[in-house]
Protein backbone atom coordinates (compact mmCIF):
# COMPACT_ATOMS: atom_id res chain seq x y z
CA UNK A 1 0.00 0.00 0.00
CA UNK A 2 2.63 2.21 0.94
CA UNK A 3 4.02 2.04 -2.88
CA UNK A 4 0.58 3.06 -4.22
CA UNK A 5 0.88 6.49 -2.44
CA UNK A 6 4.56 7.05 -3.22
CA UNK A 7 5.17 10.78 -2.96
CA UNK A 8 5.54 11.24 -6.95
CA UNK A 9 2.01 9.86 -7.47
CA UNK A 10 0.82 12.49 -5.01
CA UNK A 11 2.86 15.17 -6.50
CA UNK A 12 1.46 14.32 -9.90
CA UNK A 13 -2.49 14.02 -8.59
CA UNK A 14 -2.06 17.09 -7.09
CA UNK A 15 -0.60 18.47 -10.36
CA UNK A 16 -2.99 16.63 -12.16
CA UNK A 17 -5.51 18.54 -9.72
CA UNK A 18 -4.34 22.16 -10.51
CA UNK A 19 -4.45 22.14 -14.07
CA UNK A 20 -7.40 20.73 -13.93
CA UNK A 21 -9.21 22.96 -12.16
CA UNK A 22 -7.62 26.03 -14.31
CA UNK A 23 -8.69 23.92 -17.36
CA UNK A 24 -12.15 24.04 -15.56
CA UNK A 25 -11.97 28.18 -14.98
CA UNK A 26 -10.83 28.03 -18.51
CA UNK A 27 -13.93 26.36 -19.78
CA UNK A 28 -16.13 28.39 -17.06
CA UNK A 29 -14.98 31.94 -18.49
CA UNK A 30 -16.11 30.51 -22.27
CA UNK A 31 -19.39 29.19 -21.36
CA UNK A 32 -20.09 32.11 -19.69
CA UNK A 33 -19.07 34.80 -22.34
CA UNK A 34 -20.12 33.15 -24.78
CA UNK A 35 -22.37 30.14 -24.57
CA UNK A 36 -24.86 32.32 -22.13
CA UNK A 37 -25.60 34.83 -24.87
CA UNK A 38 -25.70 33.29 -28.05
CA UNK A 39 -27.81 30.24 -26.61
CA UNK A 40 -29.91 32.23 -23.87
CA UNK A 41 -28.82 30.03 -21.14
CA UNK A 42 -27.93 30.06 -17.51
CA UNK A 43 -24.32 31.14 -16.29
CA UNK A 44 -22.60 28.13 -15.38
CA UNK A 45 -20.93 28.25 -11.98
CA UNK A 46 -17.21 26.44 -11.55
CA UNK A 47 -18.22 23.36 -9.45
CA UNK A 48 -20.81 22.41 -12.38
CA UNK A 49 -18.48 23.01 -15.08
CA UNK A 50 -16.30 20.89 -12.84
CA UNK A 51 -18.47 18.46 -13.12
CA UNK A 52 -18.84 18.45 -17.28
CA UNK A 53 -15.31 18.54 -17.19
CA UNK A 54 -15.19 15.45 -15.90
CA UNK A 55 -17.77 13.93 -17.76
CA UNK A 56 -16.52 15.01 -21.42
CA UNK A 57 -13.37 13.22 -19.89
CA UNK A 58 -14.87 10.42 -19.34
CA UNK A 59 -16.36 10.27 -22.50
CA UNK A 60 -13.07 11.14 -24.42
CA UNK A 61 -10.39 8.86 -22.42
CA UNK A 62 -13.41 6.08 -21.05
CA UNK A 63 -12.33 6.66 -18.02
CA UNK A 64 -10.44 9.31 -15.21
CA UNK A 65 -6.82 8.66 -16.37
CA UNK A 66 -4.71 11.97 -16.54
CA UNK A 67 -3.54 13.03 -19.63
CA UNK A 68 -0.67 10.40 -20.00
CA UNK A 69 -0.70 8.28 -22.93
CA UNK A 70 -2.09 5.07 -21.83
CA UNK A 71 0.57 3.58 -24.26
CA UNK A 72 3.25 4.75 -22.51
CA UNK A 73 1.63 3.31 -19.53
CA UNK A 74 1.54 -0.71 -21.17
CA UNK A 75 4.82 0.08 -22.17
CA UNK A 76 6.57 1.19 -19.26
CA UNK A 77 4.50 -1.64 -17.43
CA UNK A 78 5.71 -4.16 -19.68
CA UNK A 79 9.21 -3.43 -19.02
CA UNK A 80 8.90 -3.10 -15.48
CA UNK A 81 7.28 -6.76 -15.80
CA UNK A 82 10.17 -8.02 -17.90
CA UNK A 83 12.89 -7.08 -16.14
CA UNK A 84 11.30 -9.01 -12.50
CA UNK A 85 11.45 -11.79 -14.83
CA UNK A 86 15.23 -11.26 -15.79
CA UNK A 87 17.85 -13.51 -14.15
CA UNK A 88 19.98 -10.94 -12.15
CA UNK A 89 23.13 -11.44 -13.99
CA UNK A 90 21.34 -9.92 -17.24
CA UNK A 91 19.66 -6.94 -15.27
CA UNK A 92 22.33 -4.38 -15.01
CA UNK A 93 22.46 -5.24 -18.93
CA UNK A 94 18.86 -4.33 -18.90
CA UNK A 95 18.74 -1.34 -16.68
CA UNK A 96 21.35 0.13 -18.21
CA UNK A 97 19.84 0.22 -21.20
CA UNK A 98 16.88 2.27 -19.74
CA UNK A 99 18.14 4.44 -17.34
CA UNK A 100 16.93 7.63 -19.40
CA UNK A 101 13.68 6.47 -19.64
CA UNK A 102 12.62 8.21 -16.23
CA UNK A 103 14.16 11.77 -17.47
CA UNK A 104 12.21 10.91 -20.65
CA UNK A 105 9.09 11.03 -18.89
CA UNK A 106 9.39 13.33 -16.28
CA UNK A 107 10.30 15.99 -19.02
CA UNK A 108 7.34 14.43 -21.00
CA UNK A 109 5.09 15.17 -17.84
CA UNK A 110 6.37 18.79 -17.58
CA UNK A 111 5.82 19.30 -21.09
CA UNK A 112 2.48 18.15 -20.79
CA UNK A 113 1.75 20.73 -17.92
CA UNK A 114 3.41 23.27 -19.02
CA UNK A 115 1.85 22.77 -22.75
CA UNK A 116 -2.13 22.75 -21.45
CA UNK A 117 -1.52 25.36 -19.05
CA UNK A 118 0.10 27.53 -21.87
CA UNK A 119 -2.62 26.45 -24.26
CA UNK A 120 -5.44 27.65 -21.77
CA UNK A 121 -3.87 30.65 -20.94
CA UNK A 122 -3.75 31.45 -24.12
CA UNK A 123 -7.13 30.40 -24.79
CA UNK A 124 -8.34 32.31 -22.11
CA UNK A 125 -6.79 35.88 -23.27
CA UNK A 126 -7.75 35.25 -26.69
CA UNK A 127 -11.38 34.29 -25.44
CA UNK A 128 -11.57 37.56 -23.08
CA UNK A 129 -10.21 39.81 -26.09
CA UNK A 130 -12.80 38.57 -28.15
CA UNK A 131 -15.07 38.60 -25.69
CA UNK A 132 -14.68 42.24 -24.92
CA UNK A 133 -14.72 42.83 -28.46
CA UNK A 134 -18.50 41.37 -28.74
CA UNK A 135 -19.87 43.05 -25.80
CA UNK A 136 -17.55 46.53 -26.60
């Protein structure tokens, strides 16, 4: 159990957490300056676009997996698998072989971060300019 909750899956839940709750402001701000008037609906508030959020994600990854690529997942899973399999005189053959793989994906995670929260940011000032714009 103690494995499960190892500090980096924490860190990256957490992470996880942020963005998506500025991806949720994000999608908050657009409903409401935009879907409210040209629809004639009600304002949206964050905790129920929270809650679409979550269902569109559900909808688009079939289930609440973060945005890693669940191929990278089998993958890095299969080798994990392989290598308790190895006899030990072959494993320092075999981890030395992949011992970039964890730089590889913690610079993929921060380039996943850093990429959506750039992408909504931009998003969002692009939105409000146009936004202001409409209602000028």
């Amino acid at each position: 159990m103690k494995k499960f909750f190892s500090k980096k899956m924490v860190a990256a839940w957490i992470i996880g957490l942020i963005v998506g709750l500025y991806t949720t402001f994000v999608g908050e701000q657009f409903w409401n300056w935009f879907a409210v008037p040209v629809f004639q609906i009600q304002t949206i508030s964050f905790l129920r676009m929270w809650g679409l959020m979550m269902l569109a994600g559900v909808f688009v990854r079939g289930n609440f997996q973060t945005g890693i690529d669940a191929e990278k997942v089998r993958w890095a899973t299969f080798c994990a698998a392989i290598e308790k399999f190895l006899p030990d005189e072959k494993k320092a053959i075999w981890q030395e072989s992949w011992q970039d793989e964890p730089i590889k994906a913690v610079f993929d995670a921060v380039e996943l971060i850093f990429g959506t929260l750039g992408a909504n940011t931009l998003a969002l000032l692009i939105g409000y300019i146009l936004h202001l714009v409409i209602s000028g």
